[in-house]
PDB file of N, CA and C in Angstrom:
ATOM      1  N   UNK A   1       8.004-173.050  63.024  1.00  0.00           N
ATOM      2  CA  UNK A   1       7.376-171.741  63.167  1.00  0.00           C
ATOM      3  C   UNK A   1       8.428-170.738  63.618  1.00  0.00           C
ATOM      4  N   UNK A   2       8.222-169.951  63.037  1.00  0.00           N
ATOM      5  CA  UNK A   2       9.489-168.369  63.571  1.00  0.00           C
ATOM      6  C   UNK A   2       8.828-167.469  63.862  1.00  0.00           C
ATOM      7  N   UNK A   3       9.152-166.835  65.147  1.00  0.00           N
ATOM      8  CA  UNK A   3       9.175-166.052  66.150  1.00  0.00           C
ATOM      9  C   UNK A   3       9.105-164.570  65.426  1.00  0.00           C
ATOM     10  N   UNK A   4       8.056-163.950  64.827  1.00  0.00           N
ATOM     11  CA  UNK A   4       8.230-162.352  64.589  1.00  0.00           C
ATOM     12  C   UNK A   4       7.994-161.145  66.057  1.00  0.00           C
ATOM     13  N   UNK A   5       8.690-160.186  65.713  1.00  0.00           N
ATOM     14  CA  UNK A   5       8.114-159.065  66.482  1.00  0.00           C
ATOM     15  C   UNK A   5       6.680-159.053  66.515  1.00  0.00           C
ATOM     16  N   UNK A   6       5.640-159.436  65.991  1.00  0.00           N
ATOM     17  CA  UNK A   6       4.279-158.660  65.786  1.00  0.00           C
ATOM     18  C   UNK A   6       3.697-160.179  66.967  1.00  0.00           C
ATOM     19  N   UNK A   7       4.167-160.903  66.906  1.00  0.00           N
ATOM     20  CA  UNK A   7       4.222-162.784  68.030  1.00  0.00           C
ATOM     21  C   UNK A   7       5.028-162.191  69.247  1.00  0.00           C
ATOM     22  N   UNK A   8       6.086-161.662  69.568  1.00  0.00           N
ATOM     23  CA  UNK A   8       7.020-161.515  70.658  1.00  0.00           C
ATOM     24  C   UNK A   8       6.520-161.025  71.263  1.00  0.00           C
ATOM     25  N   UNK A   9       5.285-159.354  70.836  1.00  0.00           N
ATOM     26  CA  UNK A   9       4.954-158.893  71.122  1.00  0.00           C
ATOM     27  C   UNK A   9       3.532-158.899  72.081  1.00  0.00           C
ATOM     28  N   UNK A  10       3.123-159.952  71.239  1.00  0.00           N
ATOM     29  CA  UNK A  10       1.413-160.459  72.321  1.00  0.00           C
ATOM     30  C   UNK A  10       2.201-161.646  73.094  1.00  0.00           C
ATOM     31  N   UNK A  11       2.927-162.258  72.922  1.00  0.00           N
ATOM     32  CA  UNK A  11       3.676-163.087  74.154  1.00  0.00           C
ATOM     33  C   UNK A  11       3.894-162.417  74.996  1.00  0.00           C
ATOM     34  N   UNK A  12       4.871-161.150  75.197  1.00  0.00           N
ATOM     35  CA  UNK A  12       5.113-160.047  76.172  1.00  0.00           C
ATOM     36  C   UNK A  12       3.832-159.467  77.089  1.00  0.00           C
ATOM     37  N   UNK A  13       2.965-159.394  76.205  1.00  0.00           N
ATOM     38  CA  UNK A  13       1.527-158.766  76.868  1.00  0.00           C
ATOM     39  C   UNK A  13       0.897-159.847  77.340  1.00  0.00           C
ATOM     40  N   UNK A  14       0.760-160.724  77.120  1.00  0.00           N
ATOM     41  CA  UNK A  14       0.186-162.191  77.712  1.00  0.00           C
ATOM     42  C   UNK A  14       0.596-162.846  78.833  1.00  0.00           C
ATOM     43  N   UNK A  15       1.864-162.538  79.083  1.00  0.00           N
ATOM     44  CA  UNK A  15       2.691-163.369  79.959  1.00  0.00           C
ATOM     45  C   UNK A  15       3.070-162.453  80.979  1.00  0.00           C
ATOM     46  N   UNK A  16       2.706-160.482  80.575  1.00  0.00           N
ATOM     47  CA  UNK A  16       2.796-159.961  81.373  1.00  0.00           C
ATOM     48  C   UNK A  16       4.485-159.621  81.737  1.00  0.00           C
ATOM     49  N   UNK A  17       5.160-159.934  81.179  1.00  0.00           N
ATOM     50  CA  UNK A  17       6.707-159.564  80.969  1.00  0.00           C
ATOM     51  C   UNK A  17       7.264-158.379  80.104  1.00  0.00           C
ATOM     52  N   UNK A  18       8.610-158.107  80.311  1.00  0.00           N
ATOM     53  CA  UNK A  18       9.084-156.806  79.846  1.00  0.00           C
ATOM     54  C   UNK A  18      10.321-157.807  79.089  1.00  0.00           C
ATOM     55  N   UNK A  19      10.481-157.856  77.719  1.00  0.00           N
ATOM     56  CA  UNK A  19      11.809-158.281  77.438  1.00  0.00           C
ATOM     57  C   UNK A  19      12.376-156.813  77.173  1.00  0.00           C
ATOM     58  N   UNK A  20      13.457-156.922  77.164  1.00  0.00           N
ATOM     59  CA  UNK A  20      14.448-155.618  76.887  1.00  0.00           C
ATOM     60  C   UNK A  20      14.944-155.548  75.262  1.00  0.00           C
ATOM     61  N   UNK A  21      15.319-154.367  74.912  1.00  0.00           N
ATOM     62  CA  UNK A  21      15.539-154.641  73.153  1.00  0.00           C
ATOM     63  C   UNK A  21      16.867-154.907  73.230  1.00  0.00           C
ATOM     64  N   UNK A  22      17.499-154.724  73.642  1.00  0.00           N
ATOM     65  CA  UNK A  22      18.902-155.819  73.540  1.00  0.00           C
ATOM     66  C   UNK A  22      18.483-157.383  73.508  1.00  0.00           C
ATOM     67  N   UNK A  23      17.443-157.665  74.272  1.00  0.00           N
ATOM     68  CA  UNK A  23      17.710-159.602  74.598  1.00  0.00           C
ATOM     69  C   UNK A  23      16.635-159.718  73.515  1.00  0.00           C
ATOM     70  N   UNK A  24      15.676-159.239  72.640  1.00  0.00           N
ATOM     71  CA  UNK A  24      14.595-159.584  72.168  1.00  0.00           C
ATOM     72  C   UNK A  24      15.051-160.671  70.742  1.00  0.00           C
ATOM     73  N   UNK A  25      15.901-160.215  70.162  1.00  0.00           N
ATOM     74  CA  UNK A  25      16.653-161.137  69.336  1.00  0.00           C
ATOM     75  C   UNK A  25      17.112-162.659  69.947  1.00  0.00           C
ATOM     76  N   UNK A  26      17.689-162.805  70.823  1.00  0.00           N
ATOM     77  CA  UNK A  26      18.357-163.939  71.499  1.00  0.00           C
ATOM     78  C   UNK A  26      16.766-164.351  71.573  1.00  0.00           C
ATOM     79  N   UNK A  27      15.737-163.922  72.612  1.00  0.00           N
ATOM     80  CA  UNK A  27      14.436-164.240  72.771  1.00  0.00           C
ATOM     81  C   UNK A  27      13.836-164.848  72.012  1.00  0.00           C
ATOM     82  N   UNK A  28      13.799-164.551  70.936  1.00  0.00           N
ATOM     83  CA  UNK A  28      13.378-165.161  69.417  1.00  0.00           C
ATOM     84  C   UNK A  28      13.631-166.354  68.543  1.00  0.00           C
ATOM     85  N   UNK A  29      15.091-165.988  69.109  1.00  0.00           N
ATOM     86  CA  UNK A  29      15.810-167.775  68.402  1.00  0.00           C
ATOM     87  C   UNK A  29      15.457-168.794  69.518  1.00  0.00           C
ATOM     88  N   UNK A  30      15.632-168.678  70.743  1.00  0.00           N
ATOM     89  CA  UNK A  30      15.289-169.471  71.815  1.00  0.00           C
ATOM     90  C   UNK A  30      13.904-169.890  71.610  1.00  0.00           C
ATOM     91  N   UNK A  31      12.754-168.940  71.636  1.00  0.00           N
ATOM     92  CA  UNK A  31      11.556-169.505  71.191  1.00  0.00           C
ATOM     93  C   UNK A  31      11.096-170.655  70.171  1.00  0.00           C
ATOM     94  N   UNK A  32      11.982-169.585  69.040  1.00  0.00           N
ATOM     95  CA  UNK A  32      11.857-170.459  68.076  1.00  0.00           C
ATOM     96  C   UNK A  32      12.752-171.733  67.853  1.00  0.00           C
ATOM     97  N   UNK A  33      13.456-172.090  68.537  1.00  0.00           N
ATOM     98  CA  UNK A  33      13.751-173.290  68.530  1.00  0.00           C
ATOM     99  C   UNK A  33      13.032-173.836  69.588  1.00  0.00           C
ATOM    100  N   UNK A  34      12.518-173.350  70.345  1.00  0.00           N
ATOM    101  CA  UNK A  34      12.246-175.103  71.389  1.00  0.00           C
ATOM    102  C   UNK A  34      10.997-174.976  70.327  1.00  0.00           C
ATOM    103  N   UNK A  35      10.104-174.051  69.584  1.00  0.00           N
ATOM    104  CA  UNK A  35       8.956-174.639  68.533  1.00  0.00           C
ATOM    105  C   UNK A  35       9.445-175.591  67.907  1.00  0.00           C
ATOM    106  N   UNK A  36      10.276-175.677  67.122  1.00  0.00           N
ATOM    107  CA  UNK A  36      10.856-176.426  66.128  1.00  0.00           C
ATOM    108  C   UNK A  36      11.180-177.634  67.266  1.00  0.00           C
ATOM    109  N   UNK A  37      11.805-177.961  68.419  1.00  0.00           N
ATOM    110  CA  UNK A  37      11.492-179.004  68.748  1.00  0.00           C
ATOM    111  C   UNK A  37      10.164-179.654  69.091  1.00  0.00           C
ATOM    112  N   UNK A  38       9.367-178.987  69.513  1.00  0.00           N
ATOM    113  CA  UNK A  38       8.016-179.614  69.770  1.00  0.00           C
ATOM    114  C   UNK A  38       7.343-180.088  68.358  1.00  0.00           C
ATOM    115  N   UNK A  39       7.836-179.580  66.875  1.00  0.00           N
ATOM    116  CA  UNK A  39       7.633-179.994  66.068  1.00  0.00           C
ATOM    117  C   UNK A  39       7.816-181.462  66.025  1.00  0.00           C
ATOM    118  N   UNK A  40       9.320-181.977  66.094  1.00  0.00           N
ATOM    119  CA  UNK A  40       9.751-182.918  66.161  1.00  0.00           C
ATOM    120  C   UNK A  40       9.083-184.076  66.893  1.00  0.00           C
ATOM    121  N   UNK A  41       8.697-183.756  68.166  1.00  0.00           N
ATOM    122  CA  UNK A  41       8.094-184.492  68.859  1.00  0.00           C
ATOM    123  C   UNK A  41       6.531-185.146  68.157  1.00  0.00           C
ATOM    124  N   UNK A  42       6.379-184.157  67.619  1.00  0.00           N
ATOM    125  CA  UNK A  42       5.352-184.488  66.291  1.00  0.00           C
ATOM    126  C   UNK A  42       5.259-185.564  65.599  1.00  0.00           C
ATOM    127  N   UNK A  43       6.805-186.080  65.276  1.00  0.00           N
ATOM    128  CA  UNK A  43       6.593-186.743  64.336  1.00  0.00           C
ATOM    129  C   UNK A  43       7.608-188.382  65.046  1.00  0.00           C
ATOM    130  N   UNK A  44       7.339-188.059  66.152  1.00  0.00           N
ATOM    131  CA  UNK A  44       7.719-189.304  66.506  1.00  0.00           C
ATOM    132  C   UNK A  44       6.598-190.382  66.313  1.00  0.00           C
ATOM    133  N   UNK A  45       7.169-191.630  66.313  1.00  0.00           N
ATOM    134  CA  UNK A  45       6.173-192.653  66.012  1.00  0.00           C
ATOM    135  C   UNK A  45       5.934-193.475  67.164  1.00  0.00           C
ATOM    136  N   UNK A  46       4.612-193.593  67.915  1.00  0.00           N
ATOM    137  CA  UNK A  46       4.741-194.507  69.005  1.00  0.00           C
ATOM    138  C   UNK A  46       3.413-195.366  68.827  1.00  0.00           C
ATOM    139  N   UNK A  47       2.942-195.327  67.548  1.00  0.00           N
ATOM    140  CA  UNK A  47       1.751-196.768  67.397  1.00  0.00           C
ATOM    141  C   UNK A  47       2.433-198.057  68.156  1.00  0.00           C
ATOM    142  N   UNK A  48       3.043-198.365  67.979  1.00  0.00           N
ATOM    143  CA  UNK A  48       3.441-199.865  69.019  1.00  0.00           C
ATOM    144  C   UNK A  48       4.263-199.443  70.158  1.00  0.00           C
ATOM    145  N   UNK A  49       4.242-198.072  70.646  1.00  0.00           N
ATOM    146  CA  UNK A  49       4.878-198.786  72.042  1.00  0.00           C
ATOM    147  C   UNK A  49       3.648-199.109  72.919  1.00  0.00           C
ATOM    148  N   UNK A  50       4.524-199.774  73.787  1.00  0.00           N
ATOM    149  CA  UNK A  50       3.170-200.143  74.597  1.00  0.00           C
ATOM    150  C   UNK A  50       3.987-199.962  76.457  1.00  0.00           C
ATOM    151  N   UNK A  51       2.786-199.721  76.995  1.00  0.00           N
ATOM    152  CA  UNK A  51       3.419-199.951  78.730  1.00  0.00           C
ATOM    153  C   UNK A  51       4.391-200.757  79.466  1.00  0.00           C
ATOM    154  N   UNK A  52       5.924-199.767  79.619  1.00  0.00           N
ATOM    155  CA  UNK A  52       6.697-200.231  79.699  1.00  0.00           C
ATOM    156  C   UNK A  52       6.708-201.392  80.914  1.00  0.00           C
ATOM    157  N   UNK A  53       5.768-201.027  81.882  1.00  0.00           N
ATOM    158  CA  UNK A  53       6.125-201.551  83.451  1.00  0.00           C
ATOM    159  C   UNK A  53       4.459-201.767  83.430  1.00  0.00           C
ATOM    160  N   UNK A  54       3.881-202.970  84.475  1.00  0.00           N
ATOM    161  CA  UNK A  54       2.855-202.905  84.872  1.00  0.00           C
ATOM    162  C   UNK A  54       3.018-202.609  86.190  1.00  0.00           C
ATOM    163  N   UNK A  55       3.731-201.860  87.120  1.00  0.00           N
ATOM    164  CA  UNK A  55       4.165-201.554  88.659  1.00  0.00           C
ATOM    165  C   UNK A  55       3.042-200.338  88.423  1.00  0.00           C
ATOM    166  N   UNK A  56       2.928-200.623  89.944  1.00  0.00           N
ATOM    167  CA  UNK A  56       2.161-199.771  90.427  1.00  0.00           C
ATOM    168  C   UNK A  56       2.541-198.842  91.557  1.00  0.00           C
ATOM    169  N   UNK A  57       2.001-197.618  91.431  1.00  0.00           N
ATOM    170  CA  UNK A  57       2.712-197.092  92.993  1.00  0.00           C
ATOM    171  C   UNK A  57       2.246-197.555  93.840  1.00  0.00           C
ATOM    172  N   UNK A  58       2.999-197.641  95.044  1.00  0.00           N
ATOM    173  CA  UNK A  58       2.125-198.591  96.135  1.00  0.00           C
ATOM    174  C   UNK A  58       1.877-197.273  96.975  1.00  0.00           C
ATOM    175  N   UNK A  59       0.609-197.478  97.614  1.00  0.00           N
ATOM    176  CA  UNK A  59       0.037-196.724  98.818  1.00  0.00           C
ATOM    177  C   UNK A  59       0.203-196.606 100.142  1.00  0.00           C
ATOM    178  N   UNK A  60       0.505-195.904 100.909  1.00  0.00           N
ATOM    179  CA  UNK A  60       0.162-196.499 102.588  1.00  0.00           C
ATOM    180  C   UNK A  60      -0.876-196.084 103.090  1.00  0.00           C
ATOM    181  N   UNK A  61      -0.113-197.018 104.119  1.00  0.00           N
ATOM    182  CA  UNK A  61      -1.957-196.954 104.877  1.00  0.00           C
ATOM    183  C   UNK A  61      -1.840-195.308 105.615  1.00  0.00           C
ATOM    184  N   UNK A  62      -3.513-195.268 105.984  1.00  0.00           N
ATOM    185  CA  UNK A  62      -3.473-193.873 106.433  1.00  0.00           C
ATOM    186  C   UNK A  62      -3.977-194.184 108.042  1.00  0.00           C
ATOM    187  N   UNK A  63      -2.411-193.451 108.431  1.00  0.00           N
ATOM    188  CA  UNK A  63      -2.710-193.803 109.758  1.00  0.00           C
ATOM    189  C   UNK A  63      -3.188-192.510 111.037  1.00  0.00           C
ATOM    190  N   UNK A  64      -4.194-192.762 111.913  1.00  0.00           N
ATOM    191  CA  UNK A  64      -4.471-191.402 112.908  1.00  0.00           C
ATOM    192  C   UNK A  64      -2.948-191.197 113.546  1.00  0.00           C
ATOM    193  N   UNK A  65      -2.616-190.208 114.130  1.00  0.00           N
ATOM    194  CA  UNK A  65      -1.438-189.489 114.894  1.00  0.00           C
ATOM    195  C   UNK A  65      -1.696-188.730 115.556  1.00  0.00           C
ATOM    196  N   UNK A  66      -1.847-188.898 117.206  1.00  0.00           N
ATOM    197  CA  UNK A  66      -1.567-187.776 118.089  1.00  0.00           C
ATOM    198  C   UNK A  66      -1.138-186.882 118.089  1.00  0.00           C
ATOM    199  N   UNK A  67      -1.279-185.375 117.424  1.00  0.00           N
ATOM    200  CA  UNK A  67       0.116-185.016 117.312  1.00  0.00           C
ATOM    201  C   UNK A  67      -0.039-183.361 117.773  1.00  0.00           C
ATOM    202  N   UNK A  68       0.473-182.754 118.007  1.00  0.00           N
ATOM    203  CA  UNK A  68       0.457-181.409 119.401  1.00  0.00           C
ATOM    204  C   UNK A  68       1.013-180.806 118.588  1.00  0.00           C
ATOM    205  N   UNK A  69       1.246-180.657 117.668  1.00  0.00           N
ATOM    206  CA  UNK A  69       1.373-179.480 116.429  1.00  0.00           C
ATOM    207  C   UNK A  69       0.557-178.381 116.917  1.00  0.00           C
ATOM    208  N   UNK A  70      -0.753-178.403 116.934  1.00  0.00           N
ATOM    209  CA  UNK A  70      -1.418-177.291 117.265  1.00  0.00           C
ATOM    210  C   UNK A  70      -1.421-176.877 118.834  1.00  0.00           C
ATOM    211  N   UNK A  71      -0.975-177.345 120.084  1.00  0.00           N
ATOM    212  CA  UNK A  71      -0.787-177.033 121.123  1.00  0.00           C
ATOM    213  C   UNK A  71       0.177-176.453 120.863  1.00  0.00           C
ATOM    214  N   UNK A  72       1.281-176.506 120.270  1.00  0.00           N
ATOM    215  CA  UNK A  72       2.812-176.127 120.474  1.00  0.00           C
ATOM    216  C   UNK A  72       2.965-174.848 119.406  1.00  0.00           C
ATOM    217  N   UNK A  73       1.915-174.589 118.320  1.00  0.00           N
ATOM    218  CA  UNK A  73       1.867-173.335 117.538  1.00  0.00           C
ATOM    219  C   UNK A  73       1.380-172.111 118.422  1.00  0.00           C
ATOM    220  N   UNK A  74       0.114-172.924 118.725  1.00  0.00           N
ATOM    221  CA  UNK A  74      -0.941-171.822 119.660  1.00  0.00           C
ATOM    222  C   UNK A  74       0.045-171.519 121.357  1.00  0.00           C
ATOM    223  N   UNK A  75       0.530-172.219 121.598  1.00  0.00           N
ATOM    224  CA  UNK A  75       1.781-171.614 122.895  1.00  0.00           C
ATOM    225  C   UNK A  75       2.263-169.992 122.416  1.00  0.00           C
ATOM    226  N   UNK A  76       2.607-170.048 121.228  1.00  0.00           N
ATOM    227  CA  UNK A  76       3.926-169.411 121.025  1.00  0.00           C
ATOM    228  C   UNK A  76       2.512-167.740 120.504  1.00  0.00           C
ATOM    229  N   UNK A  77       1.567-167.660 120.283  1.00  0.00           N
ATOM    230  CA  UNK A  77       0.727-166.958 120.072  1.00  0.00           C
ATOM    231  C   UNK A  77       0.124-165.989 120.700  1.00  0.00           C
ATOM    232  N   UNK A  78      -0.113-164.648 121.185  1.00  0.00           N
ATOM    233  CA  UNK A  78       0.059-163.325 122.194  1.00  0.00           C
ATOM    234  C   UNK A  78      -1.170-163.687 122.541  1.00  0.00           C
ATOM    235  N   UNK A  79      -2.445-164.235 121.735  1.00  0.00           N
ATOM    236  CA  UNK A  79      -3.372-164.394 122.497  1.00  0.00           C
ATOM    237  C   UNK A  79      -4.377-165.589 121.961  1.00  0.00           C
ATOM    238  N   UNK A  80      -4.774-166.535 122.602  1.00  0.00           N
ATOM    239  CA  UNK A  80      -5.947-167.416 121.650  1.00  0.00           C
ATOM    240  C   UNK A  80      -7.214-167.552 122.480  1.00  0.00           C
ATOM    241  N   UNK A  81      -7.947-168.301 121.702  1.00  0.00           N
ATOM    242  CA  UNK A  81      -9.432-168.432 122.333  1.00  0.00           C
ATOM    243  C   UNK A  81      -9.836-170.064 121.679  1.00  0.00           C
ATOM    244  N   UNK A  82     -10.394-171.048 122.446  1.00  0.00           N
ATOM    245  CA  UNK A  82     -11.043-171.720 122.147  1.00  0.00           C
ATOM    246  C   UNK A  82     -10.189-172.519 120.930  1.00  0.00           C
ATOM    247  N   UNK A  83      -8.766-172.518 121.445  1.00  0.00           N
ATOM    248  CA  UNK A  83      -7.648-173.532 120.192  1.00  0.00           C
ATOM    249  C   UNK A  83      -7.575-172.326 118.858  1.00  0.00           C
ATOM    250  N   UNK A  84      -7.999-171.214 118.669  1.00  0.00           N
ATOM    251  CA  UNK A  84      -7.730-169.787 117.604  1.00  0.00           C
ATOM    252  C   UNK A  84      -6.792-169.202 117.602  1.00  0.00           C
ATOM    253  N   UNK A  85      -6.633-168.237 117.183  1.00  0.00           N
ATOM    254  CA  UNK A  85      -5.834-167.606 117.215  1.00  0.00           C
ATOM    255  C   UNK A  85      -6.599-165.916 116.925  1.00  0.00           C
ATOM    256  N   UNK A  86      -6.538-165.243 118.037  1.00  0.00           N
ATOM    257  CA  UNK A  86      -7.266-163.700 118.669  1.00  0.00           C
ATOM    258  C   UNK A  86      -6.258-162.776 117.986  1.00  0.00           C
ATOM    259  N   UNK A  87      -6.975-162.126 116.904  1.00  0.00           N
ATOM    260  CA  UNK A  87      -6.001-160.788 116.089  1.00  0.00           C
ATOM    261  C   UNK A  87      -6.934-159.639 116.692  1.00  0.00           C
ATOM    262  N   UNK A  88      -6.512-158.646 116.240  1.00  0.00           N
ATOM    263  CA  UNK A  88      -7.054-157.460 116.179  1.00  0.00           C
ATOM    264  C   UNK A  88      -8.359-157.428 114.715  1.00  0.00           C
ATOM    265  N   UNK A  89      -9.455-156.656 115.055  1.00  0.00           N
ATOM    266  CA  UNK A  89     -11.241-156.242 114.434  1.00  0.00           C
ATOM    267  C   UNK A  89      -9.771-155.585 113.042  1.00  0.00           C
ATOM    268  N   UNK A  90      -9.758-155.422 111.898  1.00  0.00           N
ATOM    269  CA  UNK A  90      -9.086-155.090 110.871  1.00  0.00           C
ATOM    270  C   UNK A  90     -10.646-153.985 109.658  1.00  0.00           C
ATOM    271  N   UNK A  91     -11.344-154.653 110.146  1.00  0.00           N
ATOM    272  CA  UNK A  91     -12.259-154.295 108.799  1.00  0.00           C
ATOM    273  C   UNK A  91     -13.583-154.232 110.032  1.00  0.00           C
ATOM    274  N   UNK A  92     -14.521-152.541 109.999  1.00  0.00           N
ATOM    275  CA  UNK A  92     -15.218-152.562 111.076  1.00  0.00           C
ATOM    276  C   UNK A  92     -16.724-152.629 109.999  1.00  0.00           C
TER     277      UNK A  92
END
């Protein structure tokens, strides 16, 4: 598939990007080649492969932890309430 201006163009609006008209050419061949590779990938043949590994990821266990993360955030904080954290009313 090749990359026209009238394609570059709803890509640009889609993706929400500005290409520049100097790079829009370079833009085009780049596109259009990684298409042409995904073509390829097309036509690979993998009816017989089969699962290289039967490994599995292994899991750990899930363990409780004491942990004062939140004492040692809320220290450093101008004001808290009840383990919070006390801002200023923003929206009355």
């Amino acid at each position: 598939m090749q990359i026209d201006d009238a394609l570059l163009d709803k890509l640009q609006k889609l993706g929400m990007v500005e290409i520049a008209q100097d790079k829009r050419e370079e833009v085009k061949n780049q596109l259009s080649e990684i298409l042409r590779f995904v073509e390829n990938l097309k036509n690979v043949q993998t009816d017989e492969v089969s699962h290289v590994s039967s490994l599995k990821t292994p899991l750990r266990e899930d363990k409780v932890i004491d942990s004062q993360i939140r004492h040692d955030v809320l220290a450093h904080a101008p004001k808290t309430q009840d383990g919070f954290f006390v801002v200023p009313k923003i929206i009355e």
